[in-house]
N, C-alpha and C. Protein backbone atom coordinates (compact mmCIF):
# COMPACT_ATOMS: atom_id res chain seq x y z
N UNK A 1 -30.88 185.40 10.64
CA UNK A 1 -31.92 184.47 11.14
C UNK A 1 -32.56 185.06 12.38
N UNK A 2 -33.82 185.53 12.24
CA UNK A 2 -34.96 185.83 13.55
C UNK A 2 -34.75 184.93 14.59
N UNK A 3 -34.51 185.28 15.67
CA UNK A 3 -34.96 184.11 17.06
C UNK A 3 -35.81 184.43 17.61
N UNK A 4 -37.20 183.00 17.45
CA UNK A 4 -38.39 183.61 18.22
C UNK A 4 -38.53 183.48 19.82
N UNK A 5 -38.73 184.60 20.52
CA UNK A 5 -39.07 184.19 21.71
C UNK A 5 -39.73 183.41 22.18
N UNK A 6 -39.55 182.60 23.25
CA UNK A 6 -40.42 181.75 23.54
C UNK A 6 -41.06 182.30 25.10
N UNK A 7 -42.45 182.70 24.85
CA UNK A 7 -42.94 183.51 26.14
C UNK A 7 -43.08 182.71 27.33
N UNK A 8 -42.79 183.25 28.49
CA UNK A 8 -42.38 183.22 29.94
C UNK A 8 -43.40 182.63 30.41
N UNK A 9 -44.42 181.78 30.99
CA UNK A 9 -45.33 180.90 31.70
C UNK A 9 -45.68 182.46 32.91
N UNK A 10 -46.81 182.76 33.24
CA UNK A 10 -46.84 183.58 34.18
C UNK A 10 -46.81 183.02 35.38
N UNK A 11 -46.26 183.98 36.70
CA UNK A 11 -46.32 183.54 37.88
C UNK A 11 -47.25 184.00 38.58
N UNK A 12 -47.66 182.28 39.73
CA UNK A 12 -48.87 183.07 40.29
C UNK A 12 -49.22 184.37 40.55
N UNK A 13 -48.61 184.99 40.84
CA UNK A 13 -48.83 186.42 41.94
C UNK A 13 -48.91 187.08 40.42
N UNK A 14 -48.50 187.07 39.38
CA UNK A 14 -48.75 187.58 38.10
C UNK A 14 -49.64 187.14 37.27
N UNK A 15 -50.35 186.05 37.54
CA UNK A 15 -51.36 185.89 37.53
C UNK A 15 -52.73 186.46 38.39
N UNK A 16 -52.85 186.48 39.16
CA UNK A 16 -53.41 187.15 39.83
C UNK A 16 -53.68 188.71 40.19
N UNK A 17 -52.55 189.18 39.67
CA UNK A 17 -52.67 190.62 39.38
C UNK A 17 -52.75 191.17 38.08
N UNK A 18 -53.10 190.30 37.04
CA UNK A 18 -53.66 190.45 35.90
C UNK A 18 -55.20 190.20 35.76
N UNK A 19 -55.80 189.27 36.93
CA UNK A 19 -56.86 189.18 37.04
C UNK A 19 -57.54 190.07 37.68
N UNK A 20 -56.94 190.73 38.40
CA UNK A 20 -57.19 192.16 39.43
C UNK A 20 -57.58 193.11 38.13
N UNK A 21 -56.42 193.57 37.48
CA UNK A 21 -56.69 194.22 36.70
C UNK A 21 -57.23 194.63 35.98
N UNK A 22 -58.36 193.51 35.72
CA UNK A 22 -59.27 192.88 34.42
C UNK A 22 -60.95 193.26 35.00
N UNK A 23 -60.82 193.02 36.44
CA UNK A 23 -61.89 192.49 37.28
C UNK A 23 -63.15 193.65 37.13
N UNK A 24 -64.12 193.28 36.80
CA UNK A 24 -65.49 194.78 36.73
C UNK A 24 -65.72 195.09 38.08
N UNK A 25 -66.14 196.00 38.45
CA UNK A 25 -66.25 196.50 40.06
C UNK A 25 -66.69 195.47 40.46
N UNK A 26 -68.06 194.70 40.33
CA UNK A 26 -68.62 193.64 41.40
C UNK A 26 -67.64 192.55 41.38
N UNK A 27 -66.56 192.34 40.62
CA UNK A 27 -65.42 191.62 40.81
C UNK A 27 -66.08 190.17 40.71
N UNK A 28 -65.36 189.43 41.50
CA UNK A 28 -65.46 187.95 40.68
C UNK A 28 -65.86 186.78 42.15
N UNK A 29 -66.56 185.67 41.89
CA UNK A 29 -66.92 184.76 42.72
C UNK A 29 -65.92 184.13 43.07
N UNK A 30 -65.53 183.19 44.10
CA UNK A 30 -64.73 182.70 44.37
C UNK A 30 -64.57 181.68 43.08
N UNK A 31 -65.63 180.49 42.56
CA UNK A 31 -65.68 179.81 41.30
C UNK A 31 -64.75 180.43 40.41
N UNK A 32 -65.36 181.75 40.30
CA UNK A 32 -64.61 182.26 38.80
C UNK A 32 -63.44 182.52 38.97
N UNK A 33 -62.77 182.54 40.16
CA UNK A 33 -61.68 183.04 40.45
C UNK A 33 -60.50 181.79 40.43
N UNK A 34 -60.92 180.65 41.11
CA UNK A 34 -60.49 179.74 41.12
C UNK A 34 -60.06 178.98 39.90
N UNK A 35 -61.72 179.42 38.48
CA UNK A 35 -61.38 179.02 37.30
C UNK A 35 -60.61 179.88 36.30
N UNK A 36 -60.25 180.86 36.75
CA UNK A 36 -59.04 181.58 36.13
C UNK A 36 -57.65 181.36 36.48
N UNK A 37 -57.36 180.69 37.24
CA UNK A 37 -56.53 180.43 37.66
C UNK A 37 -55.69 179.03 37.58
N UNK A 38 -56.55 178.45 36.48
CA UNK A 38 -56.93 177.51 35.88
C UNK A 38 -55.03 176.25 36.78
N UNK A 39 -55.57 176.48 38.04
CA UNK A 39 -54.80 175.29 38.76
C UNK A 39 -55.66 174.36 39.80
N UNK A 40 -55.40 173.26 39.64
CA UNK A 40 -56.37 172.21 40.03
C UNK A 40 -55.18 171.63 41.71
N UNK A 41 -54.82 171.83 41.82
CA UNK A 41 -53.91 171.90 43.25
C UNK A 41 -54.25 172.27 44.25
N UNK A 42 -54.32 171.81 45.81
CA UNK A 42 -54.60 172.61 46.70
C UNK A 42 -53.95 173.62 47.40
N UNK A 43 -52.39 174.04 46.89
CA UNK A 43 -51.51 174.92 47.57
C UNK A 43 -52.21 176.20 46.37
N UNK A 44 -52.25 176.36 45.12
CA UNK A 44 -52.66 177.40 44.47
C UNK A 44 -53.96 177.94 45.14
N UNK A 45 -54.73 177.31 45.28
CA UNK A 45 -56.38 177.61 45.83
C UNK A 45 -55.98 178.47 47.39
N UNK A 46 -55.43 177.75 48.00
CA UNK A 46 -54.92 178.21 49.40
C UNK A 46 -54.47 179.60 49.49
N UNK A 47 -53.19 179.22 48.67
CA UNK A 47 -52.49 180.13 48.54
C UNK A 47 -52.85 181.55 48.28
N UNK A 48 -54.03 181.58 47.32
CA UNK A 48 -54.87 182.74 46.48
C UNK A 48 -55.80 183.14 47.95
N UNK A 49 -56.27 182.42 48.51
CA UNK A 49 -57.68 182.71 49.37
C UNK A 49 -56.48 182.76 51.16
N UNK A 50 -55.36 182.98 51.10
CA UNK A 50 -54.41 183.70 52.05
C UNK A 50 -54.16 184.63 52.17
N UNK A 51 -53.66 185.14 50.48
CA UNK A 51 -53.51 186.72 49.98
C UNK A 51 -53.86 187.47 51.36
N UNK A 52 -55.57 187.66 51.19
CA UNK A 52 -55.52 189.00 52.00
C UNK A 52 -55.61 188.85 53.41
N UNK A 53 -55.70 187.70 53.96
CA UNK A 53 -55.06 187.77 55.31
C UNK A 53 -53.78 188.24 56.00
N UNK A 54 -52.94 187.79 55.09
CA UNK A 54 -51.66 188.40 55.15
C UNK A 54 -51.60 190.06 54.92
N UNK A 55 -52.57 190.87 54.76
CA UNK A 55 -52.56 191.88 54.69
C UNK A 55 -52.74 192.61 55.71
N UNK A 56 -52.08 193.20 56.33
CA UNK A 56 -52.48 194.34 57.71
C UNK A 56 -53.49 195.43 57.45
N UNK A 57 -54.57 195.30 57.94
CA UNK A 57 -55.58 196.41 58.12
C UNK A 57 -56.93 196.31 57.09
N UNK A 58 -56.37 194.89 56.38
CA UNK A 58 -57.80 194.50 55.73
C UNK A 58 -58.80 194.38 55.71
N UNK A 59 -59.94 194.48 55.73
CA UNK A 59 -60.88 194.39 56.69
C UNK A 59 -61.81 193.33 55.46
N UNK A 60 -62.86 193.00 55.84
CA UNK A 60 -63.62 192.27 55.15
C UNK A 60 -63.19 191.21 54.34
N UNK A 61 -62.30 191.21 53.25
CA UNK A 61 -61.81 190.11 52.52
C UNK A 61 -61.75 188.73 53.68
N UNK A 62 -60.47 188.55 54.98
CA UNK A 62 -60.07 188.03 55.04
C UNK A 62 -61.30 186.95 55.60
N UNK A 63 -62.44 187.43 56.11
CA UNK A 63 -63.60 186.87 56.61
C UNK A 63 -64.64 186.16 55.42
N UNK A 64 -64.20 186.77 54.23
CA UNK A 64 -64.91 186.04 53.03
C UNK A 64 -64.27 184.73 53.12
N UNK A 65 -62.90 184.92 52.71
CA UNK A 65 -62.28 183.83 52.60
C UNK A 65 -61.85 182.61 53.63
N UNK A 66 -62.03 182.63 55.01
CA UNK A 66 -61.56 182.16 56.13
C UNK A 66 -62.20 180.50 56.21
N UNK A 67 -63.35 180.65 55.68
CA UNK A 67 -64.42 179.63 55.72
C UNK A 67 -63.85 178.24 54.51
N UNK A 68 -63.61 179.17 53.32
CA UNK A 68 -63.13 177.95 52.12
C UNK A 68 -61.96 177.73 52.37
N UNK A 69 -61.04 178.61 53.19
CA UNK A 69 -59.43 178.01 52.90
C UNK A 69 -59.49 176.88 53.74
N UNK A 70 -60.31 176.82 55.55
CA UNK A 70 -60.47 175.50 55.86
C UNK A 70 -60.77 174.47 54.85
N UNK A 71 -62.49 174.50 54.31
CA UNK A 71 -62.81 173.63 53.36
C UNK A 71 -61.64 172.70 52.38
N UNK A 72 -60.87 173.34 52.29
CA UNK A 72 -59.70 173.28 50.79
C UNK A 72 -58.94 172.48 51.82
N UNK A 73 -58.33 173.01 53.13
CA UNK A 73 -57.55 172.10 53.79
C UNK A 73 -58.20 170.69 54.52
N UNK A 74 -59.41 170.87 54.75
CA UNK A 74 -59.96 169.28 55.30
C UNK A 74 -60.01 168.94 54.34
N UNK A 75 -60.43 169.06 52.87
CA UNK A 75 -60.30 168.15 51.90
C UNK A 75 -58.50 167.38 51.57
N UNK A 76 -57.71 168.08 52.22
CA UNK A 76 -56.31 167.30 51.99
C UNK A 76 -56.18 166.62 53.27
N UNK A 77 -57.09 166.60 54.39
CA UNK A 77 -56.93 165.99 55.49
C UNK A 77 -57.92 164.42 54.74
N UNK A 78 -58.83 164.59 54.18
CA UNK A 78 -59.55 163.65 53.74
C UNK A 78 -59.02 162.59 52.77
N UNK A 79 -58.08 163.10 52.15
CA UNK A 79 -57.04 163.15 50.78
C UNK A 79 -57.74 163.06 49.93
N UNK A 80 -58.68 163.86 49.35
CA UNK A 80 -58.96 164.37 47.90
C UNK A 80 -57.86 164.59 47.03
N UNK A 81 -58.34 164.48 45.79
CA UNK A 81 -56.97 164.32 44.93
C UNK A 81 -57.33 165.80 44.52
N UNK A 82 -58.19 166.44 43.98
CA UNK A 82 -58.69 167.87 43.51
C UNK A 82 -59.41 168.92 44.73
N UNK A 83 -59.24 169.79 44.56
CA UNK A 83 -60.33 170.71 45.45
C UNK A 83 -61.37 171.14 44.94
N UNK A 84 -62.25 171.06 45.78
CA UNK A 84 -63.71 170.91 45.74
C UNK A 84 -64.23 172.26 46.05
N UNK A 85 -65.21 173.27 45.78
CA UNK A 85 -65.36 174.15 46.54
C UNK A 85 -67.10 174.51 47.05
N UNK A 86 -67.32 173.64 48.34
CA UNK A 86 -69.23 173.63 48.02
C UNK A 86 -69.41 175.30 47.72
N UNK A 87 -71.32 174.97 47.30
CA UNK A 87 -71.99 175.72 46.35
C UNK A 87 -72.05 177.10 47.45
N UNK A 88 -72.68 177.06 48.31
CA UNK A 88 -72.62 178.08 49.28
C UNK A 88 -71.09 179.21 49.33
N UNK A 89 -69.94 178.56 49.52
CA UNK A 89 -68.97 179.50 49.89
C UNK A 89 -68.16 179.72 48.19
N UNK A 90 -68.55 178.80 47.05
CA UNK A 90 -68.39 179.10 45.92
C UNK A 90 -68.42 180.63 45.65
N UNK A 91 -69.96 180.92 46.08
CA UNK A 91 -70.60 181.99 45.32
C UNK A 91 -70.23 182.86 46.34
N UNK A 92 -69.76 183.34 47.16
CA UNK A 92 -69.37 184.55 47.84
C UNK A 92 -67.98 185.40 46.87
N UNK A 93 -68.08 186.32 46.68
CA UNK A 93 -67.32 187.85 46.09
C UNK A 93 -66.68 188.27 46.55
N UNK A 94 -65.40 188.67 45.68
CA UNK A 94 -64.60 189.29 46.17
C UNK A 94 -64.53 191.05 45.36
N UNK A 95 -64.64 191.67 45.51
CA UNK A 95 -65.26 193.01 44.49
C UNK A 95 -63.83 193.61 43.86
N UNK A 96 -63.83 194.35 42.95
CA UNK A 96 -62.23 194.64 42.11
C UNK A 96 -61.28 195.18 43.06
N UNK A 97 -62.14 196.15 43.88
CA UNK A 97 -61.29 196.76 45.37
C UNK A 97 -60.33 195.87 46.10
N UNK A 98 -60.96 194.81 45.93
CA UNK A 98 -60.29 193.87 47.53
C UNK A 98 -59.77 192.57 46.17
N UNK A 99 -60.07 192.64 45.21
CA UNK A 99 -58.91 191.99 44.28
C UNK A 99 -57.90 192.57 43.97
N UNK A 100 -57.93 193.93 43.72
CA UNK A 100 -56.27 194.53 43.67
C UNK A 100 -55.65 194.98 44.98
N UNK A 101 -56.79 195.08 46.44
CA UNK A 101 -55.23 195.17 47.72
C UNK A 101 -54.77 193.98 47.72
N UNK A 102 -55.57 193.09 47.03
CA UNK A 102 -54.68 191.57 47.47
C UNK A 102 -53.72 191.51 46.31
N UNK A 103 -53.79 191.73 45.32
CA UNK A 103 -52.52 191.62 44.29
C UNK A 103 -51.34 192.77 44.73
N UNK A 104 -51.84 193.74 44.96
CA UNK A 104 -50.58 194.69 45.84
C UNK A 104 -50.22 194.12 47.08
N UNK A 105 -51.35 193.97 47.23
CA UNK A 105 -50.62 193.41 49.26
C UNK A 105 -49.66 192.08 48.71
N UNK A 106 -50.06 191.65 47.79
CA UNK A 106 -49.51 190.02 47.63
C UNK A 106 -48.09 189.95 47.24
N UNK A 107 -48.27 190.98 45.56
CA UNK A 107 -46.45 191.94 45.91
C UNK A 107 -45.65 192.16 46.56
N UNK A 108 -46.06 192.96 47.50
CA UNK A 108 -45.40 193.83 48.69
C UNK A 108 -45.17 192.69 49.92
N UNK A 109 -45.92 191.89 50.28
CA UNK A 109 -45.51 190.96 51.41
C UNK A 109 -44.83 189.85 51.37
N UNK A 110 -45.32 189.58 49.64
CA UNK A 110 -45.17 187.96 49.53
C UNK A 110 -44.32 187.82 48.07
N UNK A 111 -43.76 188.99 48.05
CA UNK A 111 -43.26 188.86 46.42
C UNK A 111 -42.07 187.79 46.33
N UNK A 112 -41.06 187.61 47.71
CA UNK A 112 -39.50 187.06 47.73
C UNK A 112 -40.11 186.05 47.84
N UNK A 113 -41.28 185.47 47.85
CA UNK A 113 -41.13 184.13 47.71
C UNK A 113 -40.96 183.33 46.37
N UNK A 114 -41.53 183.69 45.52
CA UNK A 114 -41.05 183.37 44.02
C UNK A 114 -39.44 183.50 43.68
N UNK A 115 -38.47 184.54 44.68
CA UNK A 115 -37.23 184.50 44.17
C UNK A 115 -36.68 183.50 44.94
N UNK A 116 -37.28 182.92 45.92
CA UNK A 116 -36.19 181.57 46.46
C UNK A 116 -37.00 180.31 46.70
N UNK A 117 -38.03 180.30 46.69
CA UNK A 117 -38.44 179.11 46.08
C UNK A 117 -38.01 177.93 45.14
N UNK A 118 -37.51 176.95 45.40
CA UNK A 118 -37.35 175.94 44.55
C UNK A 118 -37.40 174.58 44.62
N UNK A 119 -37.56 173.31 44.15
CA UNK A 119 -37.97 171.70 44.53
C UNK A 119 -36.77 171.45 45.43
N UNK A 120 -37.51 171.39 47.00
CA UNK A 120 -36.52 170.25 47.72
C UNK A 120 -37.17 170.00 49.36
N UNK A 121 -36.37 168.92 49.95
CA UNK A 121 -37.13 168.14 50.58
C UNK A 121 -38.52 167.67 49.99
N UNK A 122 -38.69 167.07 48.76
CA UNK A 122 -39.65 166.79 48.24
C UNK A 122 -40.46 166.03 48.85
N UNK A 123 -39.74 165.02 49.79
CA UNK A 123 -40.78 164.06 50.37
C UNK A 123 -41.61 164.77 51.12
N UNK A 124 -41.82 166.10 51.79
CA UNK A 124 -42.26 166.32 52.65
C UNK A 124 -43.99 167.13 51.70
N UNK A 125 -43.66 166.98 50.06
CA UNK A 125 -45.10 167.84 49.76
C UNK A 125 -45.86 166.67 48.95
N UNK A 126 -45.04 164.86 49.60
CA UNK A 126 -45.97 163.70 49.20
C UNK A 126 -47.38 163.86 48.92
N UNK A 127 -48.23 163.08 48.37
CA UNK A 127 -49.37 162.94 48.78
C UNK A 127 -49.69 162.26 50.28
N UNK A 128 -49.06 161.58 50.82
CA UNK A 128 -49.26 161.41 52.30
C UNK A 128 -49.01 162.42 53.11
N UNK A 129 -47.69 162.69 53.23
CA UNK A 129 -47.94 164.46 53.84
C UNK A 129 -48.87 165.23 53.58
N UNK A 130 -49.66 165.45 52.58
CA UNK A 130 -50.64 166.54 52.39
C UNK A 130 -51.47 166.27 54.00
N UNK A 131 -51.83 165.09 53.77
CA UNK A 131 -52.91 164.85 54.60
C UNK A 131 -52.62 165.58 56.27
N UNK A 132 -51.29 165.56 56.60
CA UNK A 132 -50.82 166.04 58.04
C UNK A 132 -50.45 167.53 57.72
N UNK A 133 -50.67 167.61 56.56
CA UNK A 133 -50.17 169.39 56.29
C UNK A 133 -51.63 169.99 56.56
N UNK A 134 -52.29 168.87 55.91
CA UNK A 134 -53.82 169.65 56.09
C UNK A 134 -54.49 170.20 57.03
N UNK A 135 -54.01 169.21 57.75
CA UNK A 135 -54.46 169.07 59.59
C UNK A 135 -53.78 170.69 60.07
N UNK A 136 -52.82 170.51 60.01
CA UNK A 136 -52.13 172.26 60.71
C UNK A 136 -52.95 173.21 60.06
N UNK A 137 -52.85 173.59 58.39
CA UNK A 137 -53.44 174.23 58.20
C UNK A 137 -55.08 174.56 58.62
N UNK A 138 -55.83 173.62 58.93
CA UNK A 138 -56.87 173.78 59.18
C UNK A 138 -57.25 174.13 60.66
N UNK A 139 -55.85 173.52 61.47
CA UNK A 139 -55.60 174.69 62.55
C UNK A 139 -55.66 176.28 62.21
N UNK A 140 -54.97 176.17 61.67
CA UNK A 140 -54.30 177.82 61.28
C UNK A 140 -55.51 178.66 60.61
N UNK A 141 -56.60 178.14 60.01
CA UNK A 141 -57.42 178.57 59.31
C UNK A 141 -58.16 178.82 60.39
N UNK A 142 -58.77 178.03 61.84
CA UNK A 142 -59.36 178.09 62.66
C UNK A 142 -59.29 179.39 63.36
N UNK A 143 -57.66 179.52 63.50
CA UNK A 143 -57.51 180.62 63.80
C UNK A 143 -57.90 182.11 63.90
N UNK A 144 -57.85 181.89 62.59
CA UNK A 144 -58.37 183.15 61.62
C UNK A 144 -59.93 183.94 61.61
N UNK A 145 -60.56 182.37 62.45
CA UNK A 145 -61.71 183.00 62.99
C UNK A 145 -62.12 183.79 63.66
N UNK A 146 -61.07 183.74 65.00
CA UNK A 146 -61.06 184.39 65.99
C UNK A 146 -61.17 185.67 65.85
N UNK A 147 -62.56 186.42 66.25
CA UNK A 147 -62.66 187.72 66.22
C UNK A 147 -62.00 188.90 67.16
N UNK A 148 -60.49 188.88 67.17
CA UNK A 148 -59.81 189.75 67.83
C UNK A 148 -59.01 190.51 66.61
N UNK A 149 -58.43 191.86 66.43
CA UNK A 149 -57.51 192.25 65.70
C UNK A 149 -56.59 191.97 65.45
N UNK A 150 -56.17 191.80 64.21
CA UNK A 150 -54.46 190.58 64.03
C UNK A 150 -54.49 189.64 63.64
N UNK A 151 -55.51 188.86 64.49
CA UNK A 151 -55.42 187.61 64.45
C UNK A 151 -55.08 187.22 62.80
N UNK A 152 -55.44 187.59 62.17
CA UNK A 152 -55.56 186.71 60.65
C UNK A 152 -54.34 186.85 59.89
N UNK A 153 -53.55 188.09 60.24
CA UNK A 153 -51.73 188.28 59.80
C UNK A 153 -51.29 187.20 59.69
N UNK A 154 -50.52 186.82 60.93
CA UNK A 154 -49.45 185.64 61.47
C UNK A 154 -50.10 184.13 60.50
N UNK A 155 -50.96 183.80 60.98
CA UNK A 155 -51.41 182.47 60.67
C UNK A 155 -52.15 182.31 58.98
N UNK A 156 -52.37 184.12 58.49
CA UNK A 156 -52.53 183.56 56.92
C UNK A 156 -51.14 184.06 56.15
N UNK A 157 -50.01 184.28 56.89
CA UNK A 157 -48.83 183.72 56.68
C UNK A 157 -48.29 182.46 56.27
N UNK A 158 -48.20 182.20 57.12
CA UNK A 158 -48.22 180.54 57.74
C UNK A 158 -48.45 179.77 56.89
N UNK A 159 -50.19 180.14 56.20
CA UNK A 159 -51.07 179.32 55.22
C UNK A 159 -50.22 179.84 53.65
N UNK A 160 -50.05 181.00 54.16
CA UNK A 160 -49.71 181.25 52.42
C UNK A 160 -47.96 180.77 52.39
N UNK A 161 -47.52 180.39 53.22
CA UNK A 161 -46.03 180.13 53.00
C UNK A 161 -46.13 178.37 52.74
N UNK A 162 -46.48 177.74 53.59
CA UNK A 162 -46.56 176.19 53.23
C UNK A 162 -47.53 176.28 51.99
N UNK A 163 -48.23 176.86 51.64
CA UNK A 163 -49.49 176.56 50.72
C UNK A 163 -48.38 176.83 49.39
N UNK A 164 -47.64 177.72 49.20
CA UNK A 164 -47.16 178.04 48.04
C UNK A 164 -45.96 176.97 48.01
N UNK A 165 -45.32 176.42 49.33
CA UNK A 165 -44.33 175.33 49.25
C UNK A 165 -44.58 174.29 48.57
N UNK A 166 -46.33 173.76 49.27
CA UNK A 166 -46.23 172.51 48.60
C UNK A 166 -46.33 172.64 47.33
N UNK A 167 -46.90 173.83 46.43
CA UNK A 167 -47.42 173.74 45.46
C UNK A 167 -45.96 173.38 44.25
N UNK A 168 -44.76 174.30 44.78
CA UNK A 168 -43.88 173.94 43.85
C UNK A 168 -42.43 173.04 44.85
N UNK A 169 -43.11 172.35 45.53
CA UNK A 169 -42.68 171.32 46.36
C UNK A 169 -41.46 171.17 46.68
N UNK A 170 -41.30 172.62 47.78
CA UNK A 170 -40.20 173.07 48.42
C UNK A 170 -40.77 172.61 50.01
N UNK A 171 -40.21 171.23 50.28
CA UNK A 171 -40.48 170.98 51.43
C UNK A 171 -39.94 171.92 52.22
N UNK A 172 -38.65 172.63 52.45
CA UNK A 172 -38.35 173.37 53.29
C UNK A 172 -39.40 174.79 53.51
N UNK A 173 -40.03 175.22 52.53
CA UNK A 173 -40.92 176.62 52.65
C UNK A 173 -42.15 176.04 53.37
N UNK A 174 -42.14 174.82 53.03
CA UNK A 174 -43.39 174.04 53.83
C UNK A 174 -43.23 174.03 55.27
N UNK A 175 -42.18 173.70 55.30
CA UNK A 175 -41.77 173.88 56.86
C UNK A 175 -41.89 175.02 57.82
N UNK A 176 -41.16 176.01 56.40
CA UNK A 176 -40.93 176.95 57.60
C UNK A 176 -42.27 177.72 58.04
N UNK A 177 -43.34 177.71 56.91
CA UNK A 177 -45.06 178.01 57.31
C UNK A 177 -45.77 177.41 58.31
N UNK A 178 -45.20 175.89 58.24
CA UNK A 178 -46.22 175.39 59.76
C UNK A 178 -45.26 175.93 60.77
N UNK A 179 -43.79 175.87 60.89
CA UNK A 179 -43.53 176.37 62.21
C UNK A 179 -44.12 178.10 62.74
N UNK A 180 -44.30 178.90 61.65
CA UNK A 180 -44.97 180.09 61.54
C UNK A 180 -46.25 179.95 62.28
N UNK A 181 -47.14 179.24 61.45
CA UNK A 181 -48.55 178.76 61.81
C UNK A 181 -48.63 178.12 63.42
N UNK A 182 -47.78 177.36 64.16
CA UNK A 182 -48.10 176.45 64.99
C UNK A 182 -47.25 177.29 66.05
N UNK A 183 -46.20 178.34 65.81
CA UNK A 183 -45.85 179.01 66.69
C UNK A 183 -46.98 180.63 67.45
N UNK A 184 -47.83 180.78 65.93
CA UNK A 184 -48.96 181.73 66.33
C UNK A 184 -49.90 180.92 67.16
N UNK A 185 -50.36 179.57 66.91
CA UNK A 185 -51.69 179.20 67.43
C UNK A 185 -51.11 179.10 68.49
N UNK A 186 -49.95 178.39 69.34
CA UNK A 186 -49.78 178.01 70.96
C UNK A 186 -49.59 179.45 71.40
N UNK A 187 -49.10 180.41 70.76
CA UNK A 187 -49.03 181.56 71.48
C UNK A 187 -50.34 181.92 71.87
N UNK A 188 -51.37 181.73 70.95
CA UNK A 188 -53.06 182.46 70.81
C UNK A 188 -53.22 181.33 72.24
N UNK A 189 -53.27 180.24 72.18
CA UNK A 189 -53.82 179.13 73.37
C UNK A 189 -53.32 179.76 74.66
N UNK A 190 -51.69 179.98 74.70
CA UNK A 190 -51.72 180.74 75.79
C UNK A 190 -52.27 181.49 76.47
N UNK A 191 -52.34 182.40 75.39
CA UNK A 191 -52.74 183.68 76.14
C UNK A 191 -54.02 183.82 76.61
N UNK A 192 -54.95 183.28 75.86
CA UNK A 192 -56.13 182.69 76.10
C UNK A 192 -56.40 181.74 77.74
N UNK A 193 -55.36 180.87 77.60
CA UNK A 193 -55.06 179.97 79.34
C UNK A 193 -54.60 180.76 79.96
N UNK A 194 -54.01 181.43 80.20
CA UNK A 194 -53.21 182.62 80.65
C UNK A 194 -54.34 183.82 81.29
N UNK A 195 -55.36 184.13 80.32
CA UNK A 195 -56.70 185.01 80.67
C UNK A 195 -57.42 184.16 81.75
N UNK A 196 -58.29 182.91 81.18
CA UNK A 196 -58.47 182.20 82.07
C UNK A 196 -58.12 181.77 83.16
N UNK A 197 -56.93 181.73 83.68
CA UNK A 197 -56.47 181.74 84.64
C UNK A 197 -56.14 182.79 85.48
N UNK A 198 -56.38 183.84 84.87
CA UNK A 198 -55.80 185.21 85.99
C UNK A 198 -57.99 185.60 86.21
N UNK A 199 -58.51 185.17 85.51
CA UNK A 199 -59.93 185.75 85.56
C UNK A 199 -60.52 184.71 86.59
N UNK A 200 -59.97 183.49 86.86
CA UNK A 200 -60.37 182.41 88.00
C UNK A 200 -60.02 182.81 88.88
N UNK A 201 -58.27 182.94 89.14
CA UNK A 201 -57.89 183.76 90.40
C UNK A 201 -58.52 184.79 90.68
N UNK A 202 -58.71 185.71 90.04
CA UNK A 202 -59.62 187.21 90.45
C UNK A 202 -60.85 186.96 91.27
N UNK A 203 -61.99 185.54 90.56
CA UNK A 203 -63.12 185.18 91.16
C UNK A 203 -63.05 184.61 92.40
N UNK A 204 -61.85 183.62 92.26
CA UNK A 204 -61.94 183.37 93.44
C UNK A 204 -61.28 183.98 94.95
């Protein structure tokens, strides 16, 4: 008697690096990207448009994306039940280049999270929590603006560690991303008060 296999569900990050793979040089819109990925969640969307922040020495991607991963998180501050993505930051590209450093980078940085990932502290990836998860993240996304070097590492960490928590609603991975996230931004505030204050003393 034959036993048929029953094939394996792909995982995000294997998803996504099958889409890399696929991608024609001018690569794919954020829309199309989102609709291949065919998840209607806001930790998947996040999670995908973190990728290459988390990458050291990236250049360009992480500034495509910096703009919608807020969008995606005020919409869970709003509590949308779906993510929305307006028409403007829809249509911005990501080209096959900067779709496969993000499926390698995504490997290489972010691969152990699929091996310990699993459902617990569930209350914490509620639909009421979203709404206060949103809020940090959209800190953390703020962040990312900041035109200094680095900046976008630490805090699209952060985003991609709670973002992938809530999605398979490991309150604890959730956790440990905002403390990631909220330990980069007071450091950034510091140092920032810290400038300001040695540049007042100097003036005065």
């Amino acid at each position: 008697m034959e036993s048929t296999a029953v094939p394996q569900e792909k995982t995000l990050l294997q998803t996504i690096e099958a889409m890399a793979a696929r991608a024609p040089e001018e690569g794919y819109s954020l829309r199309e990207i989102f609709d291949q990925l065919d998840e209607s969640a806001f930790g998947a969307g996040l999670f995908l448009l973190a990728l290459p922040c988390c990458i050291p020495f990236l250049y360009g991607v992480p500034q495509i994306v910096s703009l919608p991963m807020m969008a995606l998180a005020a919409q869970m501050v709003m509590g949308r039940e779906q993510p929305w993505m307006p028409e403007k930051l829809a249509v911005r590209k990501i080209d096959c280049k900067g779709l496969t450093q993000m499926a390698r980078g995504g490997r290489k940085w972010l691969g152990w999270i699929e091996l310990i990932v699993r459902p617990r502290l569930t209350m914490i990836t509620g639909k009421r929590s979203e709404r206060v998860i949103g809020a940090f993240l959209c800190v953390f996304c703020a962040s990312i603006l900041v035109p200094l070097p680095m900046t976008n590492t630490v805090p699209g960490f952060g985003v991609a560690i709670a973002s992938f928590g809530l999605m398979q609603k490991d309150g604890l991975m959730v956790i440990g991303g905002l403390i990631i996230g909220t330990a980069w931004v007071s450091g950034l505030v510091g140092a920032v008060m810290l400038g300001l204050l040695t540049l007042t003393g100097q003036a005065a």
